[in-house]
N, C-alpha and C. Protein backbone atom coordinates (compact mmCIF):
# COMPACT_ATOMS: atom_id res chain seq x y z
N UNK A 1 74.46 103.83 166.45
CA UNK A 1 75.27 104.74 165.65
C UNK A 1 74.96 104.48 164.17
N UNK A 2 75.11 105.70 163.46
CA UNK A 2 74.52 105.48 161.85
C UNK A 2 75.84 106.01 161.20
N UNK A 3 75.98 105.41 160.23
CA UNK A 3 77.03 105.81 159.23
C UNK A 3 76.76 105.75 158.33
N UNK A 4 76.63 106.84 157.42
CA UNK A 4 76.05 107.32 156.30
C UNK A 4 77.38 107.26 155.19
N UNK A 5 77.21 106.59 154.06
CA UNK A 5 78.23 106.95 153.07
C UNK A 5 77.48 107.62 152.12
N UNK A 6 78.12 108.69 151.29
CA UNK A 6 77.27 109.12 149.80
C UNK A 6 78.27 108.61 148.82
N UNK A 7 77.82 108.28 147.82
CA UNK A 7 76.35 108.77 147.57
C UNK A 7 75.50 107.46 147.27
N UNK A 8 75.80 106.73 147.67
CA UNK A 8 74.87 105.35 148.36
C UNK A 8 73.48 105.58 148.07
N UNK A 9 72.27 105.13 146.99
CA UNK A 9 70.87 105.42 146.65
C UNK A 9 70.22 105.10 148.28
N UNK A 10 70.73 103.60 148.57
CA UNK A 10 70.12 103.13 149.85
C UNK A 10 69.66 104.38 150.79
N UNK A 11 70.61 105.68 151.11
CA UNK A 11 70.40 106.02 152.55
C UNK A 11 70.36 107.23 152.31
N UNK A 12 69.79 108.23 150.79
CA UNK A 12 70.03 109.47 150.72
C UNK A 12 68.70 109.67 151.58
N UNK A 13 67.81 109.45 151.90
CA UNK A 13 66.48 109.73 152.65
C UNK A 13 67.28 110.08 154.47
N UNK A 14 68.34 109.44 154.57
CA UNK A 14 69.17 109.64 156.38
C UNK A 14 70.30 110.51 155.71
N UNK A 15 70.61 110.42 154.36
CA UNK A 15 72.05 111.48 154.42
C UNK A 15 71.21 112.83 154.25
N UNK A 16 70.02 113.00 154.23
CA UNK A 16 69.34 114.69 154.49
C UNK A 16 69.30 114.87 155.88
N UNK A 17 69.03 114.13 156.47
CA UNK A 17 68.70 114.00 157.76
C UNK A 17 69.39 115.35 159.21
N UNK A 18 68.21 116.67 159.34
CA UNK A 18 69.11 117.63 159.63
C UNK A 18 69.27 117.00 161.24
N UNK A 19 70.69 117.10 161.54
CA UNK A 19 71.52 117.69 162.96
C UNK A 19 71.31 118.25 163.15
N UNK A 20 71.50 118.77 164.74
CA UNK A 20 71.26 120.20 165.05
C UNK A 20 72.87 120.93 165.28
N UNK A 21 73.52 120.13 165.57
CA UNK A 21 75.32 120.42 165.12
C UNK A 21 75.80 119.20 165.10
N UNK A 22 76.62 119.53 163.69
CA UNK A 22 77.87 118.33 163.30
C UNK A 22 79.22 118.87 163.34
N UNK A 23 79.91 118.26 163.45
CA UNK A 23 81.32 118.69 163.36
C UNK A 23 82.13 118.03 162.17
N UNK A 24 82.90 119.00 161.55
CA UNK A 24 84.05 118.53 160.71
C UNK A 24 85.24 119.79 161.32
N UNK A 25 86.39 118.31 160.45
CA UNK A 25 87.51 119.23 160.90
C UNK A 25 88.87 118.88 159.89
N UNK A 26 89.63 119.67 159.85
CA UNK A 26 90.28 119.70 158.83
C UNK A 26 91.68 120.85 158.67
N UNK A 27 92.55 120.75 157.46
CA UNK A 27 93.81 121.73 158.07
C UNK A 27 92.86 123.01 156.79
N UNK A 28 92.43 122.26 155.89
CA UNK A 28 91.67 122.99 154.57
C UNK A 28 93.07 123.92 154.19
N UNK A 29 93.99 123.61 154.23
CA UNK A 29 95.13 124.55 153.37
C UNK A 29 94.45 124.25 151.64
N UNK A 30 94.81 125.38 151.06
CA UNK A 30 94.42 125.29 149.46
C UNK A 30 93.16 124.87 149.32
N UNK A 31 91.86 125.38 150.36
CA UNK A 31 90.35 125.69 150.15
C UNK A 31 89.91 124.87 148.84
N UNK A 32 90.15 123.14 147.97
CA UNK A 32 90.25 122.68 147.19
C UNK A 32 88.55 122.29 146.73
N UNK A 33 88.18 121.76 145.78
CA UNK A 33 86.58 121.14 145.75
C UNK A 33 86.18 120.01 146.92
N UNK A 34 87.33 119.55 146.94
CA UNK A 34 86.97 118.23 147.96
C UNK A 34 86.90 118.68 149.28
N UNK A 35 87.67 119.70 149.81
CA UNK A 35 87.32 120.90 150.95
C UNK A 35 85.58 121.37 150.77
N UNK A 36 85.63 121.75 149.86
CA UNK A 36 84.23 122.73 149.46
C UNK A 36 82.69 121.49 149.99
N UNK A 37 83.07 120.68 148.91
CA UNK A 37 82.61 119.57 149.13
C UNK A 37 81.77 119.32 150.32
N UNK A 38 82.94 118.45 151.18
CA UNK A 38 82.61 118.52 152.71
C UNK A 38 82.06 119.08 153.42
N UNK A 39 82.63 120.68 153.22
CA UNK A 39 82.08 121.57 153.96
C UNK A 39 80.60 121.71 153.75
N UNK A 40 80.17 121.87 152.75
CA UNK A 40 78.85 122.21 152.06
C UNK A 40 77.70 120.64 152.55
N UNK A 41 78.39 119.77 152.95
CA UNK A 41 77.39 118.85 152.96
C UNK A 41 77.42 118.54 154.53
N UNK A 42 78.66 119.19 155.25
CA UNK A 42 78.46 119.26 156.98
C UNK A 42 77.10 120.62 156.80
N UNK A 43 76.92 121.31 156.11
CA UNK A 43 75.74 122.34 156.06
C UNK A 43 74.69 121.73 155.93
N UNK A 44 74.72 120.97 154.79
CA UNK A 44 73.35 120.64 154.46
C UNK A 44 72.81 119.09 155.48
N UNK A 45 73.75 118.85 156.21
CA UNK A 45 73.13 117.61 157.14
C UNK A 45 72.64 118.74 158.50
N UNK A 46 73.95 119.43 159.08
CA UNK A 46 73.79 120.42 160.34
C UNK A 46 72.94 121.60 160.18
N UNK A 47 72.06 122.09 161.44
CA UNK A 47 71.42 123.36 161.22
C UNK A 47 72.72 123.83 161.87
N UNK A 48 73.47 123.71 162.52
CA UNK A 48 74.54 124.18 162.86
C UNK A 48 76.00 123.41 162.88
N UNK A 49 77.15 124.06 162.63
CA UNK A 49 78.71 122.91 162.17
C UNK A 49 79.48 124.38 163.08
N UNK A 50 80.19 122.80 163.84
CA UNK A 50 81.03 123.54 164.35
C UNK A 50 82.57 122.91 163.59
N UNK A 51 83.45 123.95 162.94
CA UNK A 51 84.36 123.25 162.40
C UNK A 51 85.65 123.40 162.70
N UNK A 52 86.61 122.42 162.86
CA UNK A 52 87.78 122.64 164.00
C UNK A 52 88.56 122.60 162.59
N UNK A 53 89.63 123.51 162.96
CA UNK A 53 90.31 124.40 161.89
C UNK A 53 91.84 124.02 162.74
N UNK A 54 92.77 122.83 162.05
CA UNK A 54 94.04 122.47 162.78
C UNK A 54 95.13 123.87 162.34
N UNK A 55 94.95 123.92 163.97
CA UNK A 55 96.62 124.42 164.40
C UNK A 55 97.77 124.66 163.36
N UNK A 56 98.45 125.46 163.50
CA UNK A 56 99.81 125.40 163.19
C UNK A 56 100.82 124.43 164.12
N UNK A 57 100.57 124.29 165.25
CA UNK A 57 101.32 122.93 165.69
C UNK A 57 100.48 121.56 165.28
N UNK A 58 99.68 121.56 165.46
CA UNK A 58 99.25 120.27 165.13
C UNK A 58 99.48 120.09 163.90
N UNK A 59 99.09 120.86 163.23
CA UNK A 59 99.96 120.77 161.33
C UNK A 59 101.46 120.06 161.37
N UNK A 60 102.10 121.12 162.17
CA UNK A 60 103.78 120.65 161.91
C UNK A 60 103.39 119.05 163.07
N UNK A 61 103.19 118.96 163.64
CA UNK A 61 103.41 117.15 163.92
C UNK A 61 102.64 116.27 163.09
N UNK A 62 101.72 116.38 162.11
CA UNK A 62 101.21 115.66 160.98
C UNK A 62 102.47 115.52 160.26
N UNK A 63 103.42 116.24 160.01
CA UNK A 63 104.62 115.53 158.82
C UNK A 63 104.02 115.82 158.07
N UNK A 64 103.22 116.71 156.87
CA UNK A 64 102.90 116.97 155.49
C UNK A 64 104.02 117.09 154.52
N UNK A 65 103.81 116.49 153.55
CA UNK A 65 104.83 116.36 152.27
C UNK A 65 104.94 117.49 151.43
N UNK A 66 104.69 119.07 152.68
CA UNK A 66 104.55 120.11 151.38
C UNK A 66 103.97 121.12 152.70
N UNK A 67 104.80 122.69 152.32
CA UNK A 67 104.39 123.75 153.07
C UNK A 67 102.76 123.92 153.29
N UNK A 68 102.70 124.62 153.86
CA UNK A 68 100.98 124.83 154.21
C UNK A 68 100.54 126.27 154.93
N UNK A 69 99.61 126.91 154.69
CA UNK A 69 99.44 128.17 154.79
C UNK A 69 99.68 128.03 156.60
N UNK A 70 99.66 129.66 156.47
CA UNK A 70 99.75 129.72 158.74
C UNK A 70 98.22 129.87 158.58
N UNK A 71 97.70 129.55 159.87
CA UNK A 71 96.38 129.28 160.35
C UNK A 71 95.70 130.66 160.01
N UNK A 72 96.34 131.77 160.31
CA UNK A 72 95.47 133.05 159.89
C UNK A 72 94.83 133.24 158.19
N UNK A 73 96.00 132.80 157.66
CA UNK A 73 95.72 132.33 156.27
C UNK A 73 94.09 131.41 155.46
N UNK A 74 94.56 130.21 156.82
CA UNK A 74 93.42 129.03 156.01
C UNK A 74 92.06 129.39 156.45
N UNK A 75 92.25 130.12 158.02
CA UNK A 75 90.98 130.82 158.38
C UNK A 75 90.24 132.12 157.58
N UNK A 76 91.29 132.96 156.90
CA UNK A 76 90.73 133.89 156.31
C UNK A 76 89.86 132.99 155.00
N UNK A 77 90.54 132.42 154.29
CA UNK A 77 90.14 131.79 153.41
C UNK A 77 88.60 131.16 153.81
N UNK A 78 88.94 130.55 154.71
CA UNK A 78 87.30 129.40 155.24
C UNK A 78 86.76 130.63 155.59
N UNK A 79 86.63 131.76 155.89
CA UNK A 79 85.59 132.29 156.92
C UNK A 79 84.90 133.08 155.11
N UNK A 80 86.29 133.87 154.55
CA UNK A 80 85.58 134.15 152.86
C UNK A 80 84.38 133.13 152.26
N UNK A 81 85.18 131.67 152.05
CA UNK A 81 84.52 130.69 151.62
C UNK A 81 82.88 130.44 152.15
N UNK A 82 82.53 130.77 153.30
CA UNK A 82 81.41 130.60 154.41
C UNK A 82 81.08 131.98 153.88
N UNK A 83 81.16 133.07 154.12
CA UNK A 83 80.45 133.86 153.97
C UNK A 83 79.55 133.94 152.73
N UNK A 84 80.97 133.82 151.57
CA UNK A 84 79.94 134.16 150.46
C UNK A 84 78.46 133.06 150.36
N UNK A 85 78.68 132.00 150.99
CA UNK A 85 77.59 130.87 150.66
C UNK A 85 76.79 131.03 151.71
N UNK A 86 76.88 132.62 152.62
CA UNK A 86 75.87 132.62 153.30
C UNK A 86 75.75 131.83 154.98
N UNK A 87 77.18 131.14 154.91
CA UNK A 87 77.03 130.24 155.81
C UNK A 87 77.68 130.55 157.66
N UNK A 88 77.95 131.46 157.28
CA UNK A 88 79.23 132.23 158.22
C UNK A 88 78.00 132.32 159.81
N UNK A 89 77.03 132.72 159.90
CA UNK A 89 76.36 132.68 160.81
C UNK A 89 75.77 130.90 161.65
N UNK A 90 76.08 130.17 160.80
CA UNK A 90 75.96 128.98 161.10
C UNK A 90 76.94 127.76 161.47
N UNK A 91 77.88 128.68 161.76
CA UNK A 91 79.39 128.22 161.76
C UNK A 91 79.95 128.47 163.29
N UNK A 92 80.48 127.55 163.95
CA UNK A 92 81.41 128.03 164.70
C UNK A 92 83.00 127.47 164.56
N UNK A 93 84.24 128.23 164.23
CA UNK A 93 85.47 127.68 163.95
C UNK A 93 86.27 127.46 165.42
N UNK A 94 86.69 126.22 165.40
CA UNK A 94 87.41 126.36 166.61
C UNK A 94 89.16 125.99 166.53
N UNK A 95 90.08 126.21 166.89
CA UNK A 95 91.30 125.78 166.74
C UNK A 95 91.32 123.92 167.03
N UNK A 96 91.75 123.57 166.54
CA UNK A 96 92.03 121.95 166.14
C UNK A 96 93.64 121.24 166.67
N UNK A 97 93.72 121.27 167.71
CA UNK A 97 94.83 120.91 168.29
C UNK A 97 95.12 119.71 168.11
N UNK A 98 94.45 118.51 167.87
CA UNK A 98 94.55 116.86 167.66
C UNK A 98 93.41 116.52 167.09
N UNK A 99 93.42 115.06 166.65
CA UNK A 99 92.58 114.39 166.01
C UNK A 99 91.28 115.02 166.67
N UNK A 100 91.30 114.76 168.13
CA UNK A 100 89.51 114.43 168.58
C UNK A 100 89.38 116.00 168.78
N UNK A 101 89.45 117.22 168.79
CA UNK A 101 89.02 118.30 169.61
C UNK A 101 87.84 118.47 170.37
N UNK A 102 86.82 118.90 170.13
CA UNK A 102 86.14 119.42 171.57
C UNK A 102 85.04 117.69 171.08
N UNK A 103 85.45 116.57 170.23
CA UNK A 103 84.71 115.55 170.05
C UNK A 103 84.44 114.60 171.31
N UNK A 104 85.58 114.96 171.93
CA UNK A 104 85.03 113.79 173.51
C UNK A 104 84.60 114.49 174.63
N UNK A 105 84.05 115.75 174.35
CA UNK A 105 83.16 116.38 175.54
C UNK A 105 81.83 115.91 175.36
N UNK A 106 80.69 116.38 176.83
CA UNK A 106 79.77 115.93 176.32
C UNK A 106 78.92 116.34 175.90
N UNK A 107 78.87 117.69 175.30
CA UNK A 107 78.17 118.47 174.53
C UNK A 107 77.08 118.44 173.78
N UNK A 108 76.36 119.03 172.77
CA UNK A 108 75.78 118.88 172.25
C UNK A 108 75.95 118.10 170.29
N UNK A 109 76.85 118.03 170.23
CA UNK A 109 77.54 117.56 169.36
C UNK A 109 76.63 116.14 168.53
N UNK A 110 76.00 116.02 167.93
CA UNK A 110 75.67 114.61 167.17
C UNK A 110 75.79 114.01 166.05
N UNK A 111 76.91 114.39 165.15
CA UNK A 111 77.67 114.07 164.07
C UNK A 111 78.45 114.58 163.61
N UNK A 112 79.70 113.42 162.88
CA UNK A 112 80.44 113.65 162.68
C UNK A 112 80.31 114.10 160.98
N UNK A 113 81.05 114.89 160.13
CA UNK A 113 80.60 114.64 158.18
C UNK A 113 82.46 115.07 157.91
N UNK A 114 82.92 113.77 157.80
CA UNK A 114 84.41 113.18 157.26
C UNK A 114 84.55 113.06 155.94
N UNK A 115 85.40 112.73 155.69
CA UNK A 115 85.94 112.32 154.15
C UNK A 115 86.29 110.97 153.90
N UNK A 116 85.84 109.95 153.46
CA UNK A 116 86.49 108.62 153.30
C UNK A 116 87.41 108.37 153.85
N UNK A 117 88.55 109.43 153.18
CA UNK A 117 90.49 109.49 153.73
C UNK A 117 89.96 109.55 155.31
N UNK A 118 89.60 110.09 155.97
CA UNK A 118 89.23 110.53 157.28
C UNK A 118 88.53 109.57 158.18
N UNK A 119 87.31 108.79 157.45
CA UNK A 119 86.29 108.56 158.47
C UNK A 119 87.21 107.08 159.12
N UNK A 120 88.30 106.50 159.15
CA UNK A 120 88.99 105.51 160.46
C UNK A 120 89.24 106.71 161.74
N UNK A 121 89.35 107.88 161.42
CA UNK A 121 89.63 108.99 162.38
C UNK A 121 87.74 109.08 163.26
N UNK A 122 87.04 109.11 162.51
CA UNK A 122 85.82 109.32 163.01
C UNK A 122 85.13 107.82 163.75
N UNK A 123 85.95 106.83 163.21
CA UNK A 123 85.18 105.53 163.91
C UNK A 123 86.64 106.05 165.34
N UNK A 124 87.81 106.03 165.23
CA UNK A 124 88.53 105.96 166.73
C UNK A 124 87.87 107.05 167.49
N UNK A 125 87.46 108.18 166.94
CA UNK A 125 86.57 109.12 168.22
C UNK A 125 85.66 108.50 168.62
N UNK A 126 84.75 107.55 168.30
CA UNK A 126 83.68 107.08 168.81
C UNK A 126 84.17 105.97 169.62
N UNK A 127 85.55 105.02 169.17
CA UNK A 127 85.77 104.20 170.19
C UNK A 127 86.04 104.94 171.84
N UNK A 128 86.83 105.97 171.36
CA UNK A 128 87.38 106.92 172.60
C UNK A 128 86.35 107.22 173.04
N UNK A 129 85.17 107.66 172.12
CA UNK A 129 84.11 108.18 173.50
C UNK A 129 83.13 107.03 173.92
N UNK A 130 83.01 105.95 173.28
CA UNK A 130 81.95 104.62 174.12
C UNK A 130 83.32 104.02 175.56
N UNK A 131 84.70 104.71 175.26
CA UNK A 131 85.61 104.39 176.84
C UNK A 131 84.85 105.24 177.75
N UNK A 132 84.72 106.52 177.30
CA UNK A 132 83.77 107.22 178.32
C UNK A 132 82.69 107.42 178.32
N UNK A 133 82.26 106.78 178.28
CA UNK A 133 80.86 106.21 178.10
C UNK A 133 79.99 107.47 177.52
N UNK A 134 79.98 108.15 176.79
CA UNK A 134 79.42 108.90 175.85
C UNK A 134 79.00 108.47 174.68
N UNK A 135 77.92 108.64 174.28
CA UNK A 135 77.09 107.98 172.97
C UNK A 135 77.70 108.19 171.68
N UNK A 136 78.12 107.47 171.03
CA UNK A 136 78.49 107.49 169.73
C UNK A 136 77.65 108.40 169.03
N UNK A 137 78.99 108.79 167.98
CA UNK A 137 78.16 110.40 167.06
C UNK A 137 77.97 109.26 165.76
N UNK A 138 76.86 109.90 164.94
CA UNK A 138 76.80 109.52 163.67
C UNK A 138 77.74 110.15 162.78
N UNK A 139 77.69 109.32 161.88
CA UNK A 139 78.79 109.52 161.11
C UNK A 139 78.90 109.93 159.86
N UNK A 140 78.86 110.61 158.84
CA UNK A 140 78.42 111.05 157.56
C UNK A 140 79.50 111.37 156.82
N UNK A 141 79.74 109.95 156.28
CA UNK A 141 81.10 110.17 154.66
C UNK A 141 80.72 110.41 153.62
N UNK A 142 81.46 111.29 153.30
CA UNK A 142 81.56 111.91 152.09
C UNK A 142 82.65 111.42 150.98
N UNK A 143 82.73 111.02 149.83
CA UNK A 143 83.62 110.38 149.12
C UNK A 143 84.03 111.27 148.35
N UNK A 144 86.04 110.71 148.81
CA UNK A 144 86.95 112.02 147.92
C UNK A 144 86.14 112.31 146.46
N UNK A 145 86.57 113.70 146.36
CA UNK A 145 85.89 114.01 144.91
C UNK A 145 87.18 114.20 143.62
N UNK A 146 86.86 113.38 143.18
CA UNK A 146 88.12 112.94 141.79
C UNK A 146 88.14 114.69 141.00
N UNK A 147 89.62 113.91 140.91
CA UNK A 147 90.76 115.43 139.78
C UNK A 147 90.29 114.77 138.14
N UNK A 148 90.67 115.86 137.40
CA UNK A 148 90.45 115.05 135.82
C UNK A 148 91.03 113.56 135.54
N UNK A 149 92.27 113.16 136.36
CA UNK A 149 92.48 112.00 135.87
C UNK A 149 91.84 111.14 136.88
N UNK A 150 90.82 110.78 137.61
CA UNK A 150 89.65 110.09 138.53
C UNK A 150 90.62 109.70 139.75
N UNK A 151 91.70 110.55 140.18
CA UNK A 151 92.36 110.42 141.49
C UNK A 151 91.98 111.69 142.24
N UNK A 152 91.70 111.51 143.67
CA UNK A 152 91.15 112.12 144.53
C UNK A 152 91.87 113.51 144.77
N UNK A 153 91.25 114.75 144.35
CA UNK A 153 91.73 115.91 144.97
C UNK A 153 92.63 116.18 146.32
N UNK A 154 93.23 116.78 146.31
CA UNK A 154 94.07 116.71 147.68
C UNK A 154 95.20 117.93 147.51
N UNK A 155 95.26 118.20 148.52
CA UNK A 155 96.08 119.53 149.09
C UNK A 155 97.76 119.28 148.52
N UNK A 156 98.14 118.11 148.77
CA UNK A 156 99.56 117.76 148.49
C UNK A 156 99.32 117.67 147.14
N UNK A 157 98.74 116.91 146.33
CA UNK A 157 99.25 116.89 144.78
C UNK A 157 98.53 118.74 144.18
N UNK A 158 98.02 119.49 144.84
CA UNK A 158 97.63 121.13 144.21
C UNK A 158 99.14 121.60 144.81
N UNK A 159 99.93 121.01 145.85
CA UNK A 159 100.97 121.67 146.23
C UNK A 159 102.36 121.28 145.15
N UNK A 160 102.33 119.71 145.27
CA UNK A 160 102.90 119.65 143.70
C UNK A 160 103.36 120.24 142.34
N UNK A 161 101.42 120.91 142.07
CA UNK A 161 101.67 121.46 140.78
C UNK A 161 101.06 120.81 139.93
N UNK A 162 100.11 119.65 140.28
CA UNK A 162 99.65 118.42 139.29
C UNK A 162 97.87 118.95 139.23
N UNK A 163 97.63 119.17 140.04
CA UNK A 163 96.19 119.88 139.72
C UNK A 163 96.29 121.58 140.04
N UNK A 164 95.04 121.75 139.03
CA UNK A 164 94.84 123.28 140.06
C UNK A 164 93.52 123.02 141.39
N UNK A 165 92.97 123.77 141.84
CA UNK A 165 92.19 123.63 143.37
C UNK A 165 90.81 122.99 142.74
N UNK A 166 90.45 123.05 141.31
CA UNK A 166 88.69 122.39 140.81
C UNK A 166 89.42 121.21 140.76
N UNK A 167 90.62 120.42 140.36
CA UNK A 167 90.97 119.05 140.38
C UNK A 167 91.21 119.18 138.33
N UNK A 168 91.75 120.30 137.65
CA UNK A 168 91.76 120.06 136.14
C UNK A 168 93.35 120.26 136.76
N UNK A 169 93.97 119.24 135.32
CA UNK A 169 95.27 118.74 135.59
C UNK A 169 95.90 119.90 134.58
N UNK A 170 97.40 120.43 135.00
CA UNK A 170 97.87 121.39 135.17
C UNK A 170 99.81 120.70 133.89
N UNK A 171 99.94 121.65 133.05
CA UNK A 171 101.08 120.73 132.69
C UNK A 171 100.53 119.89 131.35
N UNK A 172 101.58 119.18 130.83
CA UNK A 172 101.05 118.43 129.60
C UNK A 172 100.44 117.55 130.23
N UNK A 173 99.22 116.88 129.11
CA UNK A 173 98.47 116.48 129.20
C UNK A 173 99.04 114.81 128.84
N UNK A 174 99.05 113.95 129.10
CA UNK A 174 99.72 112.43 127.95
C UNK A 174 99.39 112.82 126.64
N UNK A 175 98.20 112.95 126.37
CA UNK A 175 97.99 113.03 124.44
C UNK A 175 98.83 114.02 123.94
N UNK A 176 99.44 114.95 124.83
CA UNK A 176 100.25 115.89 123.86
C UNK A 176 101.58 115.67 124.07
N UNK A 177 102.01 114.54 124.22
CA UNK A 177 103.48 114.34 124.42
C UNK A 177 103.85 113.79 122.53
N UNK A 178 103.85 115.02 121.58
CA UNK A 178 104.08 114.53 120.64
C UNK A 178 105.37 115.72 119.93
């Protein structure tokens, strides 16, 4: 099994390295850079990504600290997002009911492309699938991509009000508290 971090000089020669399908997965409410991000680099590893798009139940048993679009919503959004970049034909979206979705079949599937926050989720799918004796997926992290003040983009602080979706901070600034 390979686990790729970026942007690591060591291993950008294996983080090109095309798949023939990877999987990411995600709730992508508020389509953010660090969404974009990901997505764009499950492309550029996969000739094909299949990407599991969580549920509206599986959402509400995550406990999120903040409303979140209904699934028709985050899908319209991702399928916009994919198209314009051309990518929509190289895509398959699937509903995302739990952590592992269609990850412990034995498919054609040979990597995973996570988010830092994420990839302990991508090492327990691989423990779950060496129980069934299925070959470990590679693994390809991607590191959160920092807001103006160098804290990681994220769906809950754009729900806040503290960033907008590029990660520029929203509200006074400290230097202008005068």
């Amino acid at each position: 099994m390979w686990i790729f971090r970026e942007p690591d000089f060591w291993c950008k020669d294996l983080q090109n390295k095309k798949f023939k399908v990877v999987a990411v997965g995600g709730t992508f409410d508020e389509l953010h850079k660090g969404h974009r991000t990901l997505l764009l680099k499950a492309f550029e590893v996969g000739e094909q990504v299949m990407i599991g798009l969580c549920t509206d139940e599986f959402v509400s048993r995550m406990k999120k600290p903040h409303i979140t679009a209904s699934y028709e919503e985050r899908l319209a959004e991702l399928k916009g997002f994919l198209a314009k970049h051309g990518l929509l034909e190289r895509a398959t979206i699937v509903p995302l009911n739990d952590a592992y979705g269609v990850t412990l079949s034995g498919g054609c599937l040979e990597a995973l492309v996570v988010s830092r926050e994420t990839e302990p989720v991508a090492i327990k799918i691989n423990e779950e699938r060496k129980k069934r004796q299925l070959q470990p997926l590679s693994i390809v992290v991607v590191e959160m991509v920092p807001a103006e003040n160098h804290t990681p983009i994220s769906t809950t602080r754009i729900r806040k009000g503290e960033i907008d979706r590029e990660g520029r901070l929203i509200g006074k600034r400290p230097h202008e508290n005068y």
